[in-house]
N, C-alpha and C. Protein backbone atom coordinates (compact mmCIF):
# COMPACT_ATOMS: atom_id res chain seq x y z
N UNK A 1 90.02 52.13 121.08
CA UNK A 1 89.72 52.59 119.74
C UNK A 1 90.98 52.38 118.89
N UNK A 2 90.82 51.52 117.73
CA UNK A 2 92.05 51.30 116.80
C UNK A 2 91.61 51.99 115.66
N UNK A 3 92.76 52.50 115.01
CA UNK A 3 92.94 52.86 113.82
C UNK A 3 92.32 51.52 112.68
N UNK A 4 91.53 51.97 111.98
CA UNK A 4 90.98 50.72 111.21
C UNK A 4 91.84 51.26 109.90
N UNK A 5 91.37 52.12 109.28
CA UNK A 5 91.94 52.68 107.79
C UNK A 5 92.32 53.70 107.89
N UNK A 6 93.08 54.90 106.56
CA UNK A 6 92.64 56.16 106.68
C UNK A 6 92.43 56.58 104.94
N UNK A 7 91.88 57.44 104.62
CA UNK A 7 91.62 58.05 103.74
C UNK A 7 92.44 59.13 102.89
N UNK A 8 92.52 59.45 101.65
CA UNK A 8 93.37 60.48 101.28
C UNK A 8 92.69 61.05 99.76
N UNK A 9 92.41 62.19 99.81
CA UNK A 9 92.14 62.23 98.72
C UNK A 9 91.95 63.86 97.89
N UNK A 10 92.67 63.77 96.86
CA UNK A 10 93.22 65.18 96.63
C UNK A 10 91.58 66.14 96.65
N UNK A 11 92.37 67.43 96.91
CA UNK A 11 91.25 68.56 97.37
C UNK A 11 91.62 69.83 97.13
N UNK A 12 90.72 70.80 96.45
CA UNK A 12 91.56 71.91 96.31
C UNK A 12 90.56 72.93 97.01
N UNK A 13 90.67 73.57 98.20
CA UNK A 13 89.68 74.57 98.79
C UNK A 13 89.54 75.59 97.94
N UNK A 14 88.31 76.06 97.93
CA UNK A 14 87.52 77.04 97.65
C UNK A 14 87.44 78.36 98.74
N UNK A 15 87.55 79.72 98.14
CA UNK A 15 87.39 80.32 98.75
C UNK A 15 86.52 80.63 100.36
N UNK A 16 85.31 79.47 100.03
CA UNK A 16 84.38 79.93 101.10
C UNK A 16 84.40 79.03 101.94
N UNK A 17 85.39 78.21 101.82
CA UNK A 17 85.61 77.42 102.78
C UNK A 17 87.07 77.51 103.58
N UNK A 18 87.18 77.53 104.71
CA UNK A 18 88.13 78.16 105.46
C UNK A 18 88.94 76.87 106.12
N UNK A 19 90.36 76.52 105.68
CA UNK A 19 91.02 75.47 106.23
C UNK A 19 92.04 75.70 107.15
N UNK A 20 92.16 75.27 108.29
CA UNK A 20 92.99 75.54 109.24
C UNK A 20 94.25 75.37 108.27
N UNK A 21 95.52 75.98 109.46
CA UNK A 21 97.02 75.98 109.20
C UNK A 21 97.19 74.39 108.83
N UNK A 22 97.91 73.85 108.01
CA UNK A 22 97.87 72.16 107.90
C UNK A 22 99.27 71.83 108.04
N UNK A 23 98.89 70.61 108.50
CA UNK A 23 100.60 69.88 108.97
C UNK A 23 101.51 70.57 108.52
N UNK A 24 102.97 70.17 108.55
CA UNK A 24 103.81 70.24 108.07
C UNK A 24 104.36 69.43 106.82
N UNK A 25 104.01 68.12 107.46
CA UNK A 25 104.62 67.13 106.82
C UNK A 25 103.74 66.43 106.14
N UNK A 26 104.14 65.72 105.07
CA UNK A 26 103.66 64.27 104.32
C UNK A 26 103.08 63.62 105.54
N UNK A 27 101.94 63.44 105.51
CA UNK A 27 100.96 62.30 106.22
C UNK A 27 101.21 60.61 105.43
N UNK A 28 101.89 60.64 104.23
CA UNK A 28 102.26 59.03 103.75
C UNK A 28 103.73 58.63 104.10
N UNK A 29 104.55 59.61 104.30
CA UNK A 29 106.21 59.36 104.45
C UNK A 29 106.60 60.16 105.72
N UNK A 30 106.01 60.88 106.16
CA UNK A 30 106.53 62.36 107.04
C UNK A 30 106.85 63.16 107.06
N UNK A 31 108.32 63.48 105.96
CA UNK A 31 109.49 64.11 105.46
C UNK A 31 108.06 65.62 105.00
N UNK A 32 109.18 66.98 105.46
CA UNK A 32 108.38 68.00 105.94
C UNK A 32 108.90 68.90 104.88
N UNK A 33 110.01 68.18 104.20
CA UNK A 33 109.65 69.23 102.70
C UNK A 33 109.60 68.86 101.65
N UNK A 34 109.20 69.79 100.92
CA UNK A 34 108.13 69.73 99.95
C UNK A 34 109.17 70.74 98.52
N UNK A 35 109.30 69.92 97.27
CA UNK A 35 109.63 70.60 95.80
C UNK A 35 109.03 71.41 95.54
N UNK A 36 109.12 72.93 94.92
CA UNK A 36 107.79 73.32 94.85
C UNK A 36 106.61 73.24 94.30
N UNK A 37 107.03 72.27 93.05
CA UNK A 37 105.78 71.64 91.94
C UNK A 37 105.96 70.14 92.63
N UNK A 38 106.16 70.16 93.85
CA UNK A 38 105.55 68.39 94.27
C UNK A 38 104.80 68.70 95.34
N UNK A 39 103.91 69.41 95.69
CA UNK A 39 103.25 69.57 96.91
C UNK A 39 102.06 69.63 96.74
N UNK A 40 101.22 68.53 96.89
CA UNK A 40 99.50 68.53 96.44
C UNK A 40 98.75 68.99 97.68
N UNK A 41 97.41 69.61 97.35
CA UNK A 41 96.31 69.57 98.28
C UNK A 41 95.59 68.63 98.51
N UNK A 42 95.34 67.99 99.97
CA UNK A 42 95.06 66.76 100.04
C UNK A 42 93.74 66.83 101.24
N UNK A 43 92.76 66.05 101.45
CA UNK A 43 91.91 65.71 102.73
C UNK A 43 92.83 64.08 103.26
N UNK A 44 92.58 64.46 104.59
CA UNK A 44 93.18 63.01 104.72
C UNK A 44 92.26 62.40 106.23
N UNK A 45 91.62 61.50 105.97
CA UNK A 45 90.47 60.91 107.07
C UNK A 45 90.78 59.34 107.76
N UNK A 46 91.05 59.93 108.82
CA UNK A 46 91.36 58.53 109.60
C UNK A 46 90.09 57.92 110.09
N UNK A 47 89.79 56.33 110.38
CA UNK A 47 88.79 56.14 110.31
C UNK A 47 88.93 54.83 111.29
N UNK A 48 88.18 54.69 112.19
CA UNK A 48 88.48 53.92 113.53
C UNK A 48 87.73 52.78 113.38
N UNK A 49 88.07 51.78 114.23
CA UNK A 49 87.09 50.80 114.88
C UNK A 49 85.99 51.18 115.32
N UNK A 50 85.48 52.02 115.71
CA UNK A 50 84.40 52.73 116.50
C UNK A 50 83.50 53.39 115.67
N UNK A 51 84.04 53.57 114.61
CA UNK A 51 83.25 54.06 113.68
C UNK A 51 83.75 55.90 113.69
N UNK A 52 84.12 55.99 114.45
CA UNK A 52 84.26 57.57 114.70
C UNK A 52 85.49 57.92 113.72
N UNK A 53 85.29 59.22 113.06
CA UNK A 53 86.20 59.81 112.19
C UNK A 53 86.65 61.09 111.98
N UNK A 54 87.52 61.95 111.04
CA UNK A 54 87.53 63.34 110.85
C UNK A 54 88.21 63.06 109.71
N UNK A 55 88.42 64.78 109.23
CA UNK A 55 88.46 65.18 108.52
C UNK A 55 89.77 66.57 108.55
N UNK A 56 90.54 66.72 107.45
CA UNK A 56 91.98 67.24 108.15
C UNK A 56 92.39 67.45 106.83
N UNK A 57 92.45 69.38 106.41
CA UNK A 57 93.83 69.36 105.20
C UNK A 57 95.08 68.90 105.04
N UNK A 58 95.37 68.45 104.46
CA UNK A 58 96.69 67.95 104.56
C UNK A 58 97.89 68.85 103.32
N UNK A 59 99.31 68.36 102.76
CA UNK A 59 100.02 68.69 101.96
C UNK A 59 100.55 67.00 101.79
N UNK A 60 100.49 66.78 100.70
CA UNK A 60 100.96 65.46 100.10
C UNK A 60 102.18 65.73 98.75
N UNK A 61 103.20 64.58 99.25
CA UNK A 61 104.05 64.67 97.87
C UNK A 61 103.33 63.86 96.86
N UNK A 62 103.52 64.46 95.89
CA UNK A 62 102.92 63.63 94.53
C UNK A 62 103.18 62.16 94.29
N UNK A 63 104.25 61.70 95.00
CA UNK A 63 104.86 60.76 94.41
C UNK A 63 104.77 59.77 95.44
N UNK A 64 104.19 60.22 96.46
CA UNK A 64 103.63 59.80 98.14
C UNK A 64 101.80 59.21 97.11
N UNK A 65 101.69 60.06 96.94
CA UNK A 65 100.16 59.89 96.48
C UNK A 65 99.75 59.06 95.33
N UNK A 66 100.60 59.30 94.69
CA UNK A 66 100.40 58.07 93.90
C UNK A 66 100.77 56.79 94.20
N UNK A 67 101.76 56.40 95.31
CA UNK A 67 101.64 55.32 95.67
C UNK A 67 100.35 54.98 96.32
N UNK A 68 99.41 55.80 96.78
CA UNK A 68 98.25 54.93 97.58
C UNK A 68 97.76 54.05 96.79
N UNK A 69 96.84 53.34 97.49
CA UNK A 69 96.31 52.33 96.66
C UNK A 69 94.65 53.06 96.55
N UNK A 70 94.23 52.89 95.21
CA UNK A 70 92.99 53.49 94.92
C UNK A 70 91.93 52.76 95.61
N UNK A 71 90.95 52.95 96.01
CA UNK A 71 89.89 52.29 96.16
C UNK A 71 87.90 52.88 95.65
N UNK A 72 87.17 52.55 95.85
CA UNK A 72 85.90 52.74 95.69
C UNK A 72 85.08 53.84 96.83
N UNK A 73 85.68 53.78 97.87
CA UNK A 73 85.45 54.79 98.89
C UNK A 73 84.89 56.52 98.80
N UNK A 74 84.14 56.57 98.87
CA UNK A 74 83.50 57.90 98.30
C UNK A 74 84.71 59.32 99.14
N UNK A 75 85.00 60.04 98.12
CA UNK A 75 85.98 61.48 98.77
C UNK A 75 85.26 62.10 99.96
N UNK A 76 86.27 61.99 101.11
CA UNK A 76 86.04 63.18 102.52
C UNK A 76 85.10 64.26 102.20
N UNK A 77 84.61 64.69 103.09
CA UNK A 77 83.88 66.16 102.78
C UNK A 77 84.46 66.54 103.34
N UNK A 78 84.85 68.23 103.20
CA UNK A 78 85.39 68.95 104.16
C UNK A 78 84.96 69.74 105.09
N UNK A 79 83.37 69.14 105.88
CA UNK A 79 82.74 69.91 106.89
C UNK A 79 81.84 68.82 107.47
């Protein structure tokens, strides 16, 4: 099973939805801290050869995120 793509795409939970503890780090760079007005809410979906996938809160730097490259790909759900 290879990593084909992954997904990213900002998210802001709602009360009635319950998100585990999330990384530490930037999922685009790594680096595990965060400014305090640079730290976005993010879904981030890895997406295989196999077709098989998930779904995962993340914390993104702003400036991490705007480098992605946009695409047409419809936003993660978060369930």
């Amino acid at each position: 099973m290879t990593l084909d793509r992954v997904g990213l795409a900002l998210w802001t939970p709602s009360d009635q939805i319950q998100v585990p503890e999330r990384p530490g780090s930037c999922p685009v760079c790594g680096v595990d801290q965060f400014e305090p007005e640079d730290r976005l809410s993010a879904l981030l979906m890895p997406m295989f050869s196999s077709g098989f996938r998930y779904v995962m809160g993340v914390w993104v730097h702003r400036a991490c995120f705007d480098q992605c490259l946009e695409t047409s790909e419809p936003d993660p759900i978060p369930w």
